[in-house]
Each structure stands twice: as structure tokens, then as C-alpha cells.
Protein backbone atom coordinates (compact mmCIF):
# COMPACT_ATOMS: atom_id res chain seq x y z
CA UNK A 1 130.46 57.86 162.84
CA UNK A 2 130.18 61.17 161.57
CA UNK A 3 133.13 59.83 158.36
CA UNK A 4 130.77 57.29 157.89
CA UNK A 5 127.88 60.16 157.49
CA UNK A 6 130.18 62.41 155.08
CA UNK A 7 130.87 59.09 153.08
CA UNK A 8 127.04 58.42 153.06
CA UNK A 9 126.13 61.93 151.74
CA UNK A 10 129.21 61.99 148.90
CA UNK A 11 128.55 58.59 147.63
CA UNK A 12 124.62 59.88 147.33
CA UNK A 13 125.46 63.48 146.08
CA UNK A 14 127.50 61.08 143.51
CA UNK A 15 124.39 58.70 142.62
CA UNK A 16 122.21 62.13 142.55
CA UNK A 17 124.62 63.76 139.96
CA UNK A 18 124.81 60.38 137.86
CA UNK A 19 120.87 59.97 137.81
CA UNK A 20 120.12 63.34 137.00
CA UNK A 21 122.62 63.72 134.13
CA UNK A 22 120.97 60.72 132.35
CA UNK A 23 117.86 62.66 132.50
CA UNK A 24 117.79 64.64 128.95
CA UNK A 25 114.97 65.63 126.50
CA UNK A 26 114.73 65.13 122.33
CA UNK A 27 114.69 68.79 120.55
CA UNK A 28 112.31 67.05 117.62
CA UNK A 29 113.44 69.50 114.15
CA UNK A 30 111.20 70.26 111.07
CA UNK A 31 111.59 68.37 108.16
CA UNK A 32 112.54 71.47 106.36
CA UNK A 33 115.50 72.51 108.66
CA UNK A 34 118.91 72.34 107.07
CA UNK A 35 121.92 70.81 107.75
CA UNK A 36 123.68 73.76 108.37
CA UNK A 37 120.75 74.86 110.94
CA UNK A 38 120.84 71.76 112.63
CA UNK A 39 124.40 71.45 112.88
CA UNK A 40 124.27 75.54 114.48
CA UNK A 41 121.90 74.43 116.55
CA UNK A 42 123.51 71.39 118.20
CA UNK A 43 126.44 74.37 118.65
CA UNK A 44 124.35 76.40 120.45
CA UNK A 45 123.22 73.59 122.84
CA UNK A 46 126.84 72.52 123.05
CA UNK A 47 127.95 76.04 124.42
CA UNK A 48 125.06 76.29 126.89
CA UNK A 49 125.79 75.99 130.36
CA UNK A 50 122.94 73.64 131.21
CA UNK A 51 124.03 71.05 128.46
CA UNK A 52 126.11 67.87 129.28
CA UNK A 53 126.61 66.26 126.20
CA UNK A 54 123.93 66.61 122.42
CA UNK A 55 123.45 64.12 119.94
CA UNK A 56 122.28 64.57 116.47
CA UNK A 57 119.84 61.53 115.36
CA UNK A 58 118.63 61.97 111.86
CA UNK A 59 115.32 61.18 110.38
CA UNK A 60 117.16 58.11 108.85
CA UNK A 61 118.92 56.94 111.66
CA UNK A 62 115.73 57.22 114.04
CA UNK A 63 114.05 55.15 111.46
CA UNK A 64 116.81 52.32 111.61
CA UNK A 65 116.78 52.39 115.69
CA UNK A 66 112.82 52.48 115.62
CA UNK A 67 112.89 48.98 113.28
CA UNK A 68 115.48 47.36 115.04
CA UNK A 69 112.90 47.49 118.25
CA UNK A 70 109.54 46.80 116.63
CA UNK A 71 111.00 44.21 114.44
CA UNK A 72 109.21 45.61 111.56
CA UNK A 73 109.70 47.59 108.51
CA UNK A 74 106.92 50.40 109.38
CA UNK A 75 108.31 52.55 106.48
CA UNK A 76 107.47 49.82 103.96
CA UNK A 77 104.48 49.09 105.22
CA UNK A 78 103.18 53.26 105.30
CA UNK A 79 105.57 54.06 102.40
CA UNK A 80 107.39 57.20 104.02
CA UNK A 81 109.20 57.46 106.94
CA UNK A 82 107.04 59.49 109.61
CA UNK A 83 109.79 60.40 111.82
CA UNK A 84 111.57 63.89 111.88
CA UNK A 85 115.27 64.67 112.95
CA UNK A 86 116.19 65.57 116.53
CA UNK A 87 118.79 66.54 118.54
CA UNK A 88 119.20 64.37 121.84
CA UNK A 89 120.12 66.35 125.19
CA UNK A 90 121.67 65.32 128.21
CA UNK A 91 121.28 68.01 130.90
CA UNK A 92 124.12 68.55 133.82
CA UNK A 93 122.89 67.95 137.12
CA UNK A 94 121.86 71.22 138.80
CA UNK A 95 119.50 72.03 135.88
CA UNK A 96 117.82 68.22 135.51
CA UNK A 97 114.76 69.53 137.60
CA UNK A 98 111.38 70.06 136.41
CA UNK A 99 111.75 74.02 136.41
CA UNK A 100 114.62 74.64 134.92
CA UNK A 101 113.68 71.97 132.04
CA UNK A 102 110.38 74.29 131.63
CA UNK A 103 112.31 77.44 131.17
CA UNK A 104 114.46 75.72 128.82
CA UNK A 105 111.69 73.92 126.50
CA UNK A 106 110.44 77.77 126.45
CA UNK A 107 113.76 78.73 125.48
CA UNK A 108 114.33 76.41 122.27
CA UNK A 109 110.06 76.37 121.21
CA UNK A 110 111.16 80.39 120.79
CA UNK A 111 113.61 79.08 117.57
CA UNK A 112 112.74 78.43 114.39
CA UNK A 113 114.24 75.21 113.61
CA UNK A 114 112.73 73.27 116.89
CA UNK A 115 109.12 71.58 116.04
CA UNK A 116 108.56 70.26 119.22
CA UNK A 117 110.97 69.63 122.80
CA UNK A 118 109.92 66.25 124.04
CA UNK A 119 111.04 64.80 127.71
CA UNK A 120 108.81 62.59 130.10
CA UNK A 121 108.06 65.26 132.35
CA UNK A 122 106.60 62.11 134.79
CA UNK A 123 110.08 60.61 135.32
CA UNK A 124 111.76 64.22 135.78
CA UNK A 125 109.58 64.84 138.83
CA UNK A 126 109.68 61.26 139.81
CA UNK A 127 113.81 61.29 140.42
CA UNK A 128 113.98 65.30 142.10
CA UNK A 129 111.07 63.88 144.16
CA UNK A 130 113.28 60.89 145.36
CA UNK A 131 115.96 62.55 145.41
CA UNK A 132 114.34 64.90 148.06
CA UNK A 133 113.24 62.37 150.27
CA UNK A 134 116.71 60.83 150.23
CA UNK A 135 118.46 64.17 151.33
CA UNK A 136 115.77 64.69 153.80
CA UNK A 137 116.26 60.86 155.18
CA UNK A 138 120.00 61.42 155.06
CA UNK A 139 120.00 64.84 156.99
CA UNK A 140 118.06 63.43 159.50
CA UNK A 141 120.48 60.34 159.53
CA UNK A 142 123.15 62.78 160.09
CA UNK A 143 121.51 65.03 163.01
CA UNK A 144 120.89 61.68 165.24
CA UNK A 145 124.57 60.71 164.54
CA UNK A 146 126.13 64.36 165.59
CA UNK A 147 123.59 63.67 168.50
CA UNK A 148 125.37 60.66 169.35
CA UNK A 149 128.97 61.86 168.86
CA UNK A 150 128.23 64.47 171.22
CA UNK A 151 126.56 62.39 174.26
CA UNK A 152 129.62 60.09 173.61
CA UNK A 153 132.16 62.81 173.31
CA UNK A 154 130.21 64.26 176.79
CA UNK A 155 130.46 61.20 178.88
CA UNK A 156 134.04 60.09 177.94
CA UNK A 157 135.10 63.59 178.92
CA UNK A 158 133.01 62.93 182.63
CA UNK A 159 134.82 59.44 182.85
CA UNK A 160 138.07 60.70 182.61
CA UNK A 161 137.63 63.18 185.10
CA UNK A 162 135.79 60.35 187.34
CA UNK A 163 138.76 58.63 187.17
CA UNK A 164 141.57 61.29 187.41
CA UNK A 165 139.56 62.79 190.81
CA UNK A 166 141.51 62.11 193.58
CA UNK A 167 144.84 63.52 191.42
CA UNK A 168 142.00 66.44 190.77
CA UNK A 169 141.67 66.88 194.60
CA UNK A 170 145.03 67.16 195.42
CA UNK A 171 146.15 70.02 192.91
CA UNK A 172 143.72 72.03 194.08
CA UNK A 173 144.55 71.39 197.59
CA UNK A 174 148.29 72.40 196.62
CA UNK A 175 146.86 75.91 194.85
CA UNK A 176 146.46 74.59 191.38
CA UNK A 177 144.10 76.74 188.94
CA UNK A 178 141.63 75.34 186.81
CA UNK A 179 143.17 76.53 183.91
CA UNK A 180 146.62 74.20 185.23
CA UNK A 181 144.29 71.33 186.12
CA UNK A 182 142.05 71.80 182.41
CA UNK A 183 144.99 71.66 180.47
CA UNK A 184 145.80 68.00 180.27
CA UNK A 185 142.58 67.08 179.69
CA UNK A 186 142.43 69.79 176.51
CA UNK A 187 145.84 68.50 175.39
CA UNK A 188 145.02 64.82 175.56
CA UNK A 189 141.75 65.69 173.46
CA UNK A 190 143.74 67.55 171.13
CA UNK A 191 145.81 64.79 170.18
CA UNK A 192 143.16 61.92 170.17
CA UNK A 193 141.25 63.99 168.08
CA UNK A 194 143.87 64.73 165.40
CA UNK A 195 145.09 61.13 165.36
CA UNK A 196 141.24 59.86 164.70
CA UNK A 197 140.74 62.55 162.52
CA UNK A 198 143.75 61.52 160.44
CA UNK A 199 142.49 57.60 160.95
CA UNK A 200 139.02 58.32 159.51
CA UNK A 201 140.19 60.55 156.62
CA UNK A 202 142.84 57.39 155.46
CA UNK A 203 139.83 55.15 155.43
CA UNK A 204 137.84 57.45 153.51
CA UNK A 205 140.25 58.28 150.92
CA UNK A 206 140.74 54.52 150.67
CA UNK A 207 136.99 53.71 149.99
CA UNK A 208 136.60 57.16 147.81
């Protein structure tokens, strides 16, 4: 039970990580930045220790993307193309939370080539939210199944000795300690416990 717990809480430490690194924001750049600031920019993001992965999307390219959805040539139809160059972000997963995004837009509105840091701030809290109640479900998942182990653990211990009590009996009529008459019951535990302990961690590996 509790392998099956530890498998539950990596495979949804896993999801976590994967959901939250998709989560990113758009550095939006002013028309007049240069490709040489852009480029140092993207650098600078690159070498942070918050950033996954950057993307540079230029004013052209958005354009092409943007027509290919509305089905529409927009530019024609206002005769320049509204949209400004950005740099796309993808965050790692400990920072994908709505603080640390704060601190950060705070960070790049202080630089002189970044117009505007755009990110739905909606979906941001909606996924750490969720993700919150999931740890909290799972946690509580996990203290009912420890629970259970032990009451289990508890009452095959009692029916052992139940069963062994008349063998019990007579050591101690002969003189036996407790320590002589424990120490069977410790070893046997021992060894079922290291051969289900290597049991559960094959079966994990296999399904990991």
C-alpha cells in the first residue's frame, strides 16, 4: 500500500512539474529595440535560473501566426502590422507560481527594451490552486494508508503470537527470557520485510 502511495505522489509531483513548466509569459519589446538588444535579452533570460526554455517571435512572424488563426489578412485590411516583437518564456517549475511570476514581471518592466510582460495571471493561480488541493487530497490519502499499514502490521504481529502461545508458555516455563523468546519473531519480521520491500521496489521500478 504505502508503494502504491509513493507511486501516487511521484507520478503527481511528475504531472505538477509538466503543468507548471507549460505555464510561461510573452516579454512584449518596443518597436524600436534592436536586434542586438533583443537577441541580449533572450541571453539574459536564457542564463536565469527561473527560465526553462525562451523563444524569440518577431513582429513578422506574430503577424503570420495571428492570420493563420483569424483567417484574415488584418494587416491589409489596417495597412500596418499592429503587433510588436516578443520574447516567449517558459518558466521551470518551482518558480511557475503567482509570486514569483510578480517579482519577475517587476524584474524585466525595470529594462529598457521590455514594453509590456504579459501572462494570464487567471490560469497561473488556477493550476497552483489545483495543484494544492491535489497535494492536500494526496497527503491525506497517504496518512489513512500509513494508518492502515500499521493496524495491519499490529494485528499480524498479535496473530502470530496467538498462534505460537503454547510454544510461548513452555520457554518460559523452561527459564527462557523475553529477549530469547522476542527474537524469532524480530528475525522473521526482518526478513519478510526486506523480501516485500525488495518485491514492491521491482514493481515500482517496472511501472516508473
Amino acid at each position: 500500500m504505502l508503494g502504491i502511495l509513493m507511486l501516487l505522489v511521484f507520478n503527481a509531483k511528475r504531472l505538477s512539474d509538466f503543468v507548471k513548466e507549460n505555464i510561461g509569459f510573452s516579454v512584449i519589446l518596443h518597436d524600436d529595440v534592436r536586434d542586438v538588444d533583443a537577441n541580449f535579452l533572450r541571453k539574459t533570460l536564457d542564463a536565469s535560473p527561473y527560465v526553462r526554455l525562451t523563444e524569440f517571435v518577431s513582429k513578422e512572424q506574430a503577424a503570420r501566426e495571428l492570420q493563420e488563426e483569424l483567417g484574415e489578412d488584418f494587416i491589409g485590411f489596417l495597412g500596418y502590422n499592429p503587433l510588436s516583437s516578443s520574447i516567449e518564456v517558459r518558466l521551470n517549475a518551482e518558480y511557475a507560481n503567482p509570486d514569483s511570476i510578480r517579482l519577475i514581471e517587476d524584474e524585466l518592466m525595470a529594462l529598457r527594451p521590455v514594453k509590456e510582460v504579459f501572462y494570464q495571471k487567471s490560469l497561473v493561480n488556477l493550476v497552483n490552486e489545483n495543484v494544492r488541493k491535489i497535494s492536500a487530497i494526496i497527503l491525506l490519502f497517504g496518512l489513512l494508508l500509513f494508518f492502515i499499514a500499521i493496524v495491519l502490521i499490529n494485528n499480524t504481529i498479535r496473530l502470530s503470537v496467538y498462534s505460537k502461545r503454547f510454544i510461548i508458555n513452555t520457554m518460559k516455563l523452561v527459564g527462557a527470557t523475553w529477549g530469547f523468546i522476542r527474537r524469532p519473531f524480530i528475525l522473521k519480521g526482518m526478513v519478510h520485510g526486506f523480501y516485500a520491500s525488495m518485491l514492491a521496489v521491482a514493481m515500482l521500478s517496472g511501472v516508473i
